[in-house]
N, C-alpha and C. Protein backbone atom coordinates (compact mmCIF):
# COMPACT_ATOMS: atom_id res chain seq x y z
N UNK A 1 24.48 -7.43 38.31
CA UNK A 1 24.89 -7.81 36.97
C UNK A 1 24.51 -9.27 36.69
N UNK A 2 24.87 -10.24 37.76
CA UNK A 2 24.19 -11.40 37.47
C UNK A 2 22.73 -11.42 37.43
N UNK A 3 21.86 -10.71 38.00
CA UNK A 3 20.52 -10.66 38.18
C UNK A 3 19.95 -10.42 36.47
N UNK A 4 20.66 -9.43 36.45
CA UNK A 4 20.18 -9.27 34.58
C UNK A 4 20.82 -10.07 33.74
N UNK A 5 21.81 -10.85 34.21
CA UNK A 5 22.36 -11.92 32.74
C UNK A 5 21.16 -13.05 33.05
N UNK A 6 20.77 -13.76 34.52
CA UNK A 6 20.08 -14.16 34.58
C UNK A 6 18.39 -13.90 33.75
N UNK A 7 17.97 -13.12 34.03
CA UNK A 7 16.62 -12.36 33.66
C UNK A 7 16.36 -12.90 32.29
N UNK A 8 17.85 -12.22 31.56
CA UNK A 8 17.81 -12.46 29.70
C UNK A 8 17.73 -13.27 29.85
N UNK A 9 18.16 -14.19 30.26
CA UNK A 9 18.75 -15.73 29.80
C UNK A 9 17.16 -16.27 29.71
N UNK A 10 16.47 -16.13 31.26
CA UNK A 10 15.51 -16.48 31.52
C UNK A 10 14.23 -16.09 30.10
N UNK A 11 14.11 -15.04 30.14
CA UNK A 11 13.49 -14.34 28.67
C UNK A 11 13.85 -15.02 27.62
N UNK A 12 15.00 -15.40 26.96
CA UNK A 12 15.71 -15.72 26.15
C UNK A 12 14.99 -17.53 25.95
N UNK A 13 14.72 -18.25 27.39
CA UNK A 13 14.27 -19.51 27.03
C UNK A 13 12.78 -19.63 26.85
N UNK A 14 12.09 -18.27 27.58
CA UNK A 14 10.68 -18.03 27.28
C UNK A 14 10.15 -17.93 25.66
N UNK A 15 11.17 -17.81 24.85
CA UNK A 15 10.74 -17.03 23.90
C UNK A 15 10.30 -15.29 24.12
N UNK A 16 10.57 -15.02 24.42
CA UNK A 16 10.40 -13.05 24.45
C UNK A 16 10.87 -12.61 22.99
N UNK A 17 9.54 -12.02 22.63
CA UNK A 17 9.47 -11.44 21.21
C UNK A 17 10.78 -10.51 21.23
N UNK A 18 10.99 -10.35 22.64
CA UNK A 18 12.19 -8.99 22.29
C UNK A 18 13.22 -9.46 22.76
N UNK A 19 13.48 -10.85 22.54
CA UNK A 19 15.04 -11.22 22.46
C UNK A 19 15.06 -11.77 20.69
N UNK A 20 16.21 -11.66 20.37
CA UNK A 20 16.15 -12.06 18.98
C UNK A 20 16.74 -13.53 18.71
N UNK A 21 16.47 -13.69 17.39
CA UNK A 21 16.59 -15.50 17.54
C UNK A 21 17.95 -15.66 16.97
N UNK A 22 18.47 -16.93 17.37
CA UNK A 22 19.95 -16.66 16.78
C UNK A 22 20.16 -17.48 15.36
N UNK A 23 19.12 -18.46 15.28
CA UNK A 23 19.39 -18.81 14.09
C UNK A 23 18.30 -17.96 12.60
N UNK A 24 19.00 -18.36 10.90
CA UNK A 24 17.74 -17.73 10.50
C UNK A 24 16.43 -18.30 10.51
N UNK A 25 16.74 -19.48 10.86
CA UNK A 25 15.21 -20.69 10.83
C UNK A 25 14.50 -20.64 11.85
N UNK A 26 15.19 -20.23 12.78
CA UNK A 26 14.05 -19.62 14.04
C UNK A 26 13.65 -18.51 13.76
N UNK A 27 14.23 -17.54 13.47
CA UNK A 27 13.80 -16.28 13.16
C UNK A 27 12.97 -16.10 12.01
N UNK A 28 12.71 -17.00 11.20
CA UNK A 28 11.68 -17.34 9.93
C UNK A 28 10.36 -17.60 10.40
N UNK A 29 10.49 -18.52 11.50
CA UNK A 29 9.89 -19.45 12.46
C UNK A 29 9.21 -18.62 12.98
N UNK A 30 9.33 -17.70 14.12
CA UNK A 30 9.08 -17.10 15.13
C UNK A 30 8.36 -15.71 14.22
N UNK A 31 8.31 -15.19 13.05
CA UNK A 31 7.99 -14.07 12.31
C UNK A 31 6.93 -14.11 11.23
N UNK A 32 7.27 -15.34 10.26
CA UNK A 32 6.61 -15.62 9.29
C UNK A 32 5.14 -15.45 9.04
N UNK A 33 4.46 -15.69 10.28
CA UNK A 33 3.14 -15.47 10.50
C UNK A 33 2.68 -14.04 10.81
N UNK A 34 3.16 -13.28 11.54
CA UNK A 34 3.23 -11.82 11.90
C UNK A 34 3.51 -11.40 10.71
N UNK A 35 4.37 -11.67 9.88
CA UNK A 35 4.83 -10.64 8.82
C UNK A 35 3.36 -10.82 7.47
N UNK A 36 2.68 -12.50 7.47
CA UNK A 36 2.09 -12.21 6.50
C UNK A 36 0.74 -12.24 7.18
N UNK A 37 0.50 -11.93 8.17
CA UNK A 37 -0.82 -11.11 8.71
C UNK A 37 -0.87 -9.60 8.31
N UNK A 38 0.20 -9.04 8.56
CA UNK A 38 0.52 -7.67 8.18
C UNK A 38 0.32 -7.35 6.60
N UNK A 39 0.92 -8.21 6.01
CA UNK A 39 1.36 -7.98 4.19
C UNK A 39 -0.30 -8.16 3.72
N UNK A 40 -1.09 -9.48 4.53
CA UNK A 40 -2.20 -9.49 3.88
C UNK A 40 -3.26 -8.20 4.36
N UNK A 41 -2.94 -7.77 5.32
CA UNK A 41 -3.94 -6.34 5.76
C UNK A 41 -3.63 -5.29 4.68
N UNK A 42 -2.08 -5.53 4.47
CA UNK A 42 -1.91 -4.27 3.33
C UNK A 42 -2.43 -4.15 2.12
N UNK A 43 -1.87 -5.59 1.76
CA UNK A 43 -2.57 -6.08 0.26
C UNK A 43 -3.70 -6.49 -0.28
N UNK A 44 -4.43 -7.01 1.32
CA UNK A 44 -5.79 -7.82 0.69
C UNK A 44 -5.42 -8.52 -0.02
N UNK A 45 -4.73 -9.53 -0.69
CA UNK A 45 -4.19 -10.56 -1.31
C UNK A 45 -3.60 -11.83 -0.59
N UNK A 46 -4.39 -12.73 -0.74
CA UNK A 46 -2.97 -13.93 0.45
C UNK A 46 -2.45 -13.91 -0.28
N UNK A 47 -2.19 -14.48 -1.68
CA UNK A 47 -1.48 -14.95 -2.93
C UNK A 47 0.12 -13.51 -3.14
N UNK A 48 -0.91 -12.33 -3.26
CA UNK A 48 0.64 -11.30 -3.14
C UNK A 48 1.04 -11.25 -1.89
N UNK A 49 0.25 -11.18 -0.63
CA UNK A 49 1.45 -10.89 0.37
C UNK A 49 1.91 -12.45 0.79
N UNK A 50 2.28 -13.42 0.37
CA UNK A 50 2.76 -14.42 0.45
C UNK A 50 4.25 -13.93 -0.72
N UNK A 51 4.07 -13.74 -1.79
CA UNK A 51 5.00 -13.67 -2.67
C UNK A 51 6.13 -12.66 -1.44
N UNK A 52 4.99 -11.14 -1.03
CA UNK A 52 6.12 -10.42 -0.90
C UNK A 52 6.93 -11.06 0.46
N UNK A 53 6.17 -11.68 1.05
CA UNK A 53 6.81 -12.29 1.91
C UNK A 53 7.92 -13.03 2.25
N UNK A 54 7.77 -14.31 1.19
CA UNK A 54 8.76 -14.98 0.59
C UNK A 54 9.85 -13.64 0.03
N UNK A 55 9.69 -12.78 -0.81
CA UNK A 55 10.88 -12.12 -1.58
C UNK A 55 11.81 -11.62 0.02
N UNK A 56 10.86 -10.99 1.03
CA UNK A 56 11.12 -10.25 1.64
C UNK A 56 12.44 -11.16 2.78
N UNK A 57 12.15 -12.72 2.86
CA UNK A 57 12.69 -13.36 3.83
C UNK A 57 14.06 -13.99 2.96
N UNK A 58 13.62 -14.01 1.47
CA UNK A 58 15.08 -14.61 1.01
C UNK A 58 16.00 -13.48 1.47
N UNK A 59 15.86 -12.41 1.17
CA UNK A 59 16.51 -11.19 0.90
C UNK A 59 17.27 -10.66 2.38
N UNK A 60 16.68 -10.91 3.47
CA UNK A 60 16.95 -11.21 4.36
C UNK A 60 18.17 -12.40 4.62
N UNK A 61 17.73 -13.23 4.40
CA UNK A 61 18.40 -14.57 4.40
C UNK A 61 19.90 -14.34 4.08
N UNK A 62 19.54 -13.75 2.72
CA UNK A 62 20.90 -13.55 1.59
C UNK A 62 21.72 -12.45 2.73
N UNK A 63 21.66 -11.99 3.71
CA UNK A 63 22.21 -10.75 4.63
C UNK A 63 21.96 -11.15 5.83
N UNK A 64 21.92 -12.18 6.00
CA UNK A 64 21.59 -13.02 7.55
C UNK A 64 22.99 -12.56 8.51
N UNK A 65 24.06 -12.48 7.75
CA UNK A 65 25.27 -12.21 8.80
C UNK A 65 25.24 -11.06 9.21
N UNK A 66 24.89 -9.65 8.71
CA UNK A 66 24.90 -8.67 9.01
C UNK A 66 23.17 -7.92 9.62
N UNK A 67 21.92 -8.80 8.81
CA UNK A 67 21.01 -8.37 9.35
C UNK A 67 20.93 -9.27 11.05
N UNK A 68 21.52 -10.31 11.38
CA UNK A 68 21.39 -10.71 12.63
C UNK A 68 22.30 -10.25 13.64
N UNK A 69 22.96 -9.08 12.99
CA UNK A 69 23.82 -8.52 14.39
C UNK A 69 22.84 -6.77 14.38
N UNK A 70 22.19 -6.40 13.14
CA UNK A 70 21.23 -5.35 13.84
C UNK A 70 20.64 -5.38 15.50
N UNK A 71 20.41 -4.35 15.23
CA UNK A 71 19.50 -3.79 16.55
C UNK A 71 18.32 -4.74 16.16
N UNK A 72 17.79 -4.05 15.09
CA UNK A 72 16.29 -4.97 14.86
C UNK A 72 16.00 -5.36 13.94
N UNK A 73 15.95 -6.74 13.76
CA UNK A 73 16.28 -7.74 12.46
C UNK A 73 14.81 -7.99 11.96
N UNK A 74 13.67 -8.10 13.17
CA UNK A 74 12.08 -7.54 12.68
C UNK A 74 12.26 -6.92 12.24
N UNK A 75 12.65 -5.28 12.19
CA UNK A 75 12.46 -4.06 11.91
C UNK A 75 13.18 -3.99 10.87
N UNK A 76 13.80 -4.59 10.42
CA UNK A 76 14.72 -4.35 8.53
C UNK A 76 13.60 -5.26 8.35
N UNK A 77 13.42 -6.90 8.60
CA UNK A 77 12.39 -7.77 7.75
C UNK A 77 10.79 -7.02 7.18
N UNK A 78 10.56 -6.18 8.05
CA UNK A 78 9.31 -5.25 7.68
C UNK A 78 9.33 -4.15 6.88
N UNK A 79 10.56 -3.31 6.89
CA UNK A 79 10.90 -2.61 5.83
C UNK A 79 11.31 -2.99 4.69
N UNK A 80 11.92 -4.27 5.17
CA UNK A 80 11.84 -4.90 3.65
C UNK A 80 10.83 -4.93 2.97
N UNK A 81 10.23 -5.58 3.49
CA UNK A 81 8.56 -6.27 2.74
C UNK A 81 7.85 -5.05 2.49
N UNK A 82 8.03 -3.69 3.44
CA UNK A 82 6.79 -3.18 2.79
C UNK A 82 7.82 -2.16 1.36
N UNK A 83 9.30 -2.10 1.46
CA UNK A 83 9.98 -1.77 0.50
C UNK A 83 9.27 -2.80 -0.73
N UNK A 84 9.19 -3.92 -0.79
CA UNK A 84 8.96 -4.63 -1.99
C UNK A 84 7.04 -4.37 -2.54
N UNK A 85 6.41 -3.91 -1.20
CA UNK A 85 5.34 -3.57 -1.88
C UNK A 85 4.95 -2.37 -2.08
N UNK A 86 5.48 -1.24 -1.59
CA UNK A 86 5.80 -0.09 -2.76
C UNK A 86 6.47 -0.26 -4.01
N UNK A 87 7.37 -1.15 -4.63
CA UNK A 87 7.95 -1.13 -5.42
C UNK A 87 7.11 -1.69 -6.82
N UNK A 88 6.07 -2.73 -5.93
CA UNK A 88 5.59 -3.31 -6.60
C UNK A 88 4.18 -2.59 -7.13
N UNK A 89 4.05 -1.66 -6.68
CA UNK A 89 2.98 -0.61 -6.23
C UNK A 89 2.70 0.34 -7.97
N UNK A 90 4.65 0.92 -7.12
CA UNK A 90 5.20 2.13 -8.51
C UNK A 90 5.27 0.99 -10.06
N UNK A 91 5.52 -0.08 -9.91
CA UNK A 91 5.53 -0.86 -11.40
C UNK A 91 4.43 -1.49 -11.74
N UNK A 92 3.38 -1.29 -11.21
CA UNK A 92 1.84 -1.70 -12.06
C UNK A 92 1.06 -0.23 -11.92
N UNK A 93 1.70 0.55 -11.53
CA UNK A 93 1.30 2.27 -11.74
C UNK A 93 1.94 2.57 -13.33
N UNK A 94 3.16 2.24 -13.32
CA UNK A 94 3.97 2.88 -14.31
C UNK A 94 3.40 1.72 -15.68
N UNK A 95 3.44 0.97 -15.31
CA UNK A 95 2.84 -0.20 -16.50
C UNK A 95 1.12 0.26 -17.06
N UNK A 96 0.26 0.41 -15.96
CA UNK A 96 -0.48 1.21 -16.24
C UNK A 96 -0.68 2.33 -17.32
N UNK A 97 -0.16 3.53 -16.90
CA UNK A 97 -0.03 4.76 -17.66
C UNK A 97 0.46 4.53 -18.83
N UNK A 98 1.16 3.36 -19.01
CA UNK A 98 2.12 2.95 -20.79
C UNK A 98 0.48 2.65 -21.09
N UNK A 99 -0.39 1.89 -20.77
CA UNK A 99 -1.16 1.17 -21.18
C UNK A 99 -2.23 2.28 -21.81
N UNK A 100 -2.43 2.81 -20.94
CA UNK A 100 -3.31 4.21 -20.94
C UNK A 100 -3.31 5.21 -22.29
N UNK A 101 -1.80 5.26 -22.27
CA UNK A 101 -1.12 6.08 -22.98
C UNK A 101 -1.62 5.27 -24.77
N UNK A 102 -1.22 4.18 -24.50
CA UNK A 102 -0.53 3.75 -25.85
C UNK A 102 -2.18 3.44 -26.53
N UNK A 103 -3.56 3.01 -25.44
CA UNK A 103 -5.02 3.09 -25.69
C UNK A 103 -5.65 3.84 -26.35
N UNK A 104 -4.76 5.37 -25.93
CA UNK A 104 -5.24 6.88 -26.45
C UNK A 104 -5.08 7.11 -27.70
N UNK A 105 -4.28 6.26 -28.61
CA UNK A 105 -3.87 6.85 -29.45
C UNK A 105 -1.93 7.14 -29.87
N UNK A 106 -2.24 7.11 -30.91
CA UNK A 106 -0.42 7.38 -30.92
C UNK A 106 -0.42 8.73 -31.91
N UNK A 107 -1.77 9.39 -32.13
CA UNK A 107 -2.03 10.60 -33.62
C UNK A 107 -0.64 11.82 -32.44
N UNK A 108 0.73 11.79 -32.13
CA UNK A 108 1.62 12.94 -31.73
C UNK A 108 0.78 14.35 -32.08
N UNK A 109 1.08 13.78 -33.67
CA UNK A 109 0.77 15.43 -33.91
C UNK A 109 -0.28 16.00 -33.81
N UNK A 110 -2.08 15.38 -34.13
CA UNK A 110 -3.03 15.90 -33.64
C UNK A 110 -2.83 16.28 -32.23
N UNK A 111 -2.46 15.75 -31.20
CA UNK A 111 -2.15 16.15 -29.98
C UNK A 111 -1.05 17.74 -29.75
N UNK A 112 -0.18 17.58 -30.53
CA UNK A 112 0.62 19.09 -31.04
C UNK A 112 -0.08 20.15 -31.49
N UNK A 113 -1.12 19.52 -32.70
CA UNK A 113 -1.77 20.75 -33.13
C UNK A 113 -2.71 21.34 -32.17
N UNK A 114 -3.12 20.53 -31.39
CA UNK A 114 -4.48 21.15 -30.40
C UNK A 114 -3.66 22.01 -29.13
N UNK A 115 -2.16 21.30 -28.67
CA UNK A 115 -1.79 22.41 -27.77
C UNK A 115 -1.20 23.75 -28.35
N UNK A 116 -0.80 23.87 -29.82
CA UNK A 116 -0.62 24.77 -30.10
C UNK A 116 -2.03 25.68 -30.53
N UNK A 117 -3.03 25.02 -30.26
CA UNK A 117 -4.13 25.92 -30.56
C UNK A 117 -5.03 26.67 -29.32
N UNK A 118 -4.26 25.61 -28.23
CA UNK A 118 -4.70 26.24 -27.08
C UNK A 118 -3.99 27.14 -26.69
N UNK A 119 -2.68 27.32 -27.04
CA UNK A 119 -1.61 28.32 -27.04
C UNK A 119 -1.91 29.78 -27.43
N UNK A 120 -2.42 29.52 -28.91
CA UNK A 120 -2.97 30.72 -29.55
C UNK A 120 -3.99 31.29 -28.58
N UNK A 121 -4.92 30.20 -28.56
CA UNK A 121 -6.46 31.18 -27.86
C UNK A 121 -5.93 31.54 -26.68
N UNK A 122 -5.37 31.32 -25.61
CA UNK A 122 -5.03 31.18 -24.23
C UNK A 122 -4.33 32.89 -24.89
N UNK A 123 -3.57 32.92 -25.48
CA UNK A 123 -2.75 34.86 -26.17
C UNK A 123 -3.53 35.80 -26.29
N UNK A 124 -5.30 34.95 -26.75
CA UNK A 124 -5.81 36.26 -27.15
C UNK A 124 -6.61 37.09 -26.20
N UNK A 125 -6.85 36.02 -24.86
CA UNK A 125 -7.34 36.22 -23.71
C UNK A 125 -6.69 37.54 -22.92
N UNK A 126 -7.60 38.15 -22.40
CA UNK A 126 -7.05 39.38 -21.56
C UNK A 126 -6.14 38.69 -20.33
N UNK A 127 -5.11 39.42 -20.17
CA UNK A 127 -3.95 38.97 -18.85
C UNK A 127 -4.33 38.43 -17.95
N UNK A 128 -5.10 38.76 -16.95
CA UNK A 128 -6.11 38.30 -15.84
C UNK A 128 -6.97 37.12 -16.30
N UNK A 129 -7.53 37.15 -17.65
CA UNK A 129 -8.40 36.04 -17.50
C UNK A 129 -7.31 34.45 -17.76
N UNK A 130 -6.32 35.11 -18.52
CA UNK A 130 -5.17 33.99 -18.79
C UNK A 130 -4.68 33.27 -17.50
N UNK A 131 -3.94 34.19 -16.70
CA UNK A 131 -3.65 33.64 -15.63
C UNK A 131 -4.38 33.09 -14.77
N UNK A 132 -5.67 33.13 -14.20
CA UNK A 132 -6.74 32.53 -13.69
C UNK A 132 -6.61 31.25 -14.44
N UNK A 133 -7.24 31.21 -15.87
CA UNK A 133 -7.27 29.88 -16.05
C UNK A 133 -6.05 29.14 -16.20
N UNK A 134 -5.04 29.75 -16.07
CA UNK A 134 -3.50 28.66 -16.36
C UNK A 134 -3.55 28.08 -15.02
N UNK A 135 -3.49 29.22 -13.71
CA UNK A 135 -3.42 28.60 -12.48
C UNK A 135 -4.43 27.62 -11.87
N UNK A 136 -5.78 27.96 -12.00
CA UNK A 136 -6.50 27.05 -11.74
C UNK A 136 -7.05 25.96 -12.59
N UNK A 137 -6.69 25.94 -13.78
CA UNK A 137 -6.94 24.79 -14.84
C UNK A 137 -5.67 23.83 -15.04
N UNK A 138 -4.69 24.47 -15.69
CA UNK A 138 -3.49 23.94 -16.14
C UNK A 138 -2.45 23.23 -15.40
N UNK A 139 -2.37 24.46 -14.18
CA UNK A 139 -1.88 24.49 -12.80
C UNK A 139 -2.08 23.58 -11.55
N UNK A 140 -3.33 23.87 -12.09
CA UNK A 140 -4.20 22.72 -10.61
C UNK A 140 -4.45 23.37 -9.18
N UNK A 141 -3.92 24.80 -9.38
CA UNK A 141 -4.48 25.28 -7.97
C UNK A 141 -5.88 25.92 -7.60
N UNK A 142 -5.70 26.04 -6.40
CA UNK A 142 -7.35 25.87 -5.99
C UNK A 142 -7.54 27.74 -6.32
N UNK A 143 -8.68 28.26 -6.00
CA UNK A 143 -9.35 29.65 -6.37
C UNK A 143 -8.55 30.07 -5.39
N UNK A 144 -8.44 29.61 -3.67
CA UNK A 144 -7.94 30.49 -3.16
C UNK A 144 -6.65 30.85 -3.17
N UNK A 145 -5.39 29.85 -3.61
CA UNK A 145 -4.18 29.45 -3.66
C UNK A 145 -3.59 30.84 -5.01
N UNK A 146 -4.86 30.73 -5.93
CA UNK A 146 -4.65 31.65 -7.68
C UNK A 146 -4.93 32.95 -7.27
N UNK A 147 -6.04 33.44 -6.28
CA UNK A 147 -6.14 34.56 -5.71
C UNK A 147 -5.19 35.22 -4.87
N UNK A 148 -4.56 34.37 -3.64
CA UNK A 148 -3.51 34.93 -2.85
C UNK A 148 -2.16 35.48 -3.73
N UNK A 149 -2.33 34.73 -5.46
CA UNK A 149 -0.88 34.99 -5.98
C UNK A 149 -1.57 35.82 -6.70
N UNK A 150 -2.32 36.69 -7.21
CA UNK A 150 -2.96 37.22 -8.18
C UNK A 150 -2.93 38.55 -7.48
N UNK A 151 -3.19 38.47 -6.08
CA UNK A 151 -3.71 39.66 -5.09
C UNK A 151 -4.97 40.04 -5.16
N UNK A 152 -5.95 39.14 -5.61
CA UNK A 152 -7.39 39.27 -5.95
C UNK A 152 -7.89 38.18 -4.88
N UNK A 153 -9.45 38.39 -4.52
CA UNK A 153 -10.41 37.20 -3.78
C UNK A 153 -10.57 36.34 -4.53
N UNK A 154 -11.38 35.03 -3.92
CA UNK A 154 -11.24 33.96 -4.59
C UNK A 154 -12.44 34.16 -5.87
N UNK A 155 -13.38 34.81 -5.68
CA UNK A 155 -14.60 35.02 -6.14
C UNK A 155 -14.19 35.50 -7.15
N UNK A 156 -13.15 36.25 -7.41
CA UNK A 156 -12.64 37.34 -8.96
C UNK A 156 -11.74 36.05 -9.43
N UNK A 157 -11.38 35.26 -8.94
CA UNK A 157 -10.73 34.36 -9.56
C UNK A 157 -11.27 33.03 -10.20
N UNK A 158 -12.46 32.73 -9.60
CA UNK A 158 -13.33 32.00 -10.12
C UNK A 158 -14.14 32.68 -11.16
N UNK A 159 -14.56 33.58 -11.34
CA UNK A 159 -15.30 34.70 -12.27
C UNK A 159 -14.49 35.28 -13.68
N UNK A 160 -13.13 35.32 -13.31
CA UNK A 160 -11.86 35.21 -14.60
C UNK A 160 -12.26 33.68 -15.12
N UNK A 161 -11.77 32.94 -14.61
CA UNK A 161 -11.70 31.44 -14.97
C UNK A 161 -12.83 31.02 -15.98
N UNK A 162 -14.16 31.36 -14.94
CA UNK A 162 -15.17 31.21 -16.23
C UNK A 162 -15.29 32.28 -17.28
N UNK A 163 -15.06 33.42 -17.24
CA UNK A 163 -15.04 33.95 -18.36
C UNK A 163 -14.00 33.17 -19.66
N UNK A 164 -12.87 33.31 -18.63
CA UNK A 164 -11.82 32.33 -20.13
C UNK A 164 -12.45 31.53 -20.70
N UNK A 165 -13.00 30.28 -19.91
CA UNK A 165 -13.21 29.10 -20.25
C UNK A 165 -14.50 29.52 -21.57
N UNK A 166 -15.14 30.08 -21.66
CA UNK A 166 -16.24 30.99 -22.17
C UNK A 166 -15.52 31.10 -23.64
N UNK A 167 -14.10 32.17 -23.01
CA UNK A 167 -13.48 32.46 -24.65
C UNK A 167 -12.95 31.36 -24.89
N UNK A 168 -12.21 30.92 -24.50
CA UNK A 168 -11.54 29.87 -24.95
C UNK A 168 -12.71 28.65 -25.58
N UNK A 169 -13.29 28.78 -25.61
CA UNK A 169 -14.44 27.59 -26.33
C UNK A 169 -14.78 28.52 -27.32
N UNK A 170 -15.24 29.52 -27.40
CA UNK A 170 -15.05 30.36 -28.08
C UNK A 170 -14.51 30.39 -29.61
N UNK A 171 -13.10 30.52 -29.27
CA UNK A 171 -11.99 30.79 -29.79
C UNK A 171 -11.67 29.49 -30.61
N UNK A 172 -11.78 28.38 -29.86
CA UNK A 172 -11.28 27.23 -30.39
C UNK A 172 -12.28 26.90 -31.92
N UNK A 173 -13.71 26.98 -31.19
CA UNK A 173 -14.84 27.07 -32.06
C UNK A 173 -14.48 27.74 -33.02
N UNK A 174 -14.32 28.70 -33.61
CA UNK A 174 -14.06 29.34 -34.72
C UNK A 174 -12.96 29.03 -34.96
N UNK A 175 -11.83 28.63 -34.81
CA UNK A 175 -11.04 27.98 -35.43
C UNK A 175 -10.86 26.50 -36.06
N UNK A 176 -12.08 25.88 -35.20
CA UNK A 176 -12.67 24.02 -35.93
C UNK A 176 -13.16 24.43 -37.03
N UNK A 177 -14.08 25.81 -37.41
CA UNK A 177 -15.21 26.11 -38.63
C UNK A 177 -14.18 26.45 -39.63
């Protein structure tokens, strides 16, 4: 038992990455560089993974009493940080798509009238060719995924699809004239 209080202790004055530091300024100290080697591999940015860095160590900081009695006070500081750059990820995604959105146009109802016209033609289509193209157009599934639910090969399901697509241009066509 003394042999291992010794050992730590010994570790403990080495610096051993796997003893933890007791203050937060050592532990800022001893990490800071590791954490934004990492943030910049993620980000390719010094400038953002510096920010998330900084967010990631106040935040820490602000929970220093309870994150320094964890098991692993690295291991929250890294989930932190990469928590803040997913977050930051989903809000220039979502800022995006507003942007996208609002670029396109704001005509609602031309956009109404055309899905209700795809509505119509998509009715007048034979059963089989409908469902083909809902599943693999609308749907997004692949030929073989629309076939296994259809009980048909993929080949009859690709061969529906283009036929629709056929009427449905079709259909729409004589309804622009």
């Amino acid at each position: 038992m003394v042999q291992m209080r010794q050992a730590l202790e010994a570790k403990s004055e080495r610096g051993d990455p796997l003893s933890e530091p007791r203050t937060f300024e050592d532990f800022f100290a001893e990490e800071r560089n590791r954490l934004l080697r990492a943030l910049f591999l993620l980000t390719g940015n010094a400038q953002e993974a510096e920010e998330i860095m900084q967010d990631a160590f106040l935040e820490v900081w602000e929970r220093w009493d309870r994150v320094s009695a964890m098991e692993s006070p690295v291991g929250y500081l890294f989930r932190t940080a990469l928590n803040r750059h997913r977050s930051g990820v989903r809000r220039a995604l979502r800022a995006a798509r507003r942007v996208i959105r609002s670029a396109e146009g704001g005509d609602d109802f031309a956009r109404a009238d055309e899905r209700d016209a795809l509505a119509r033609a998509l009715t007048k289509l034979p059963s089989r060719q409908r469902a083909a193209i809902v599943l693999t157009e609308l749907l997004g599934y692949e030929a073989k995924t629309a076939a296994a639910m259809l009980g048909v090969r993929d080949a009859t399901v690709r061969s529906l699809a283009s036929r629709a697509r056929v009427g449905l241009r079709n259909e729409l066509e004589e309804n622009d004239a």
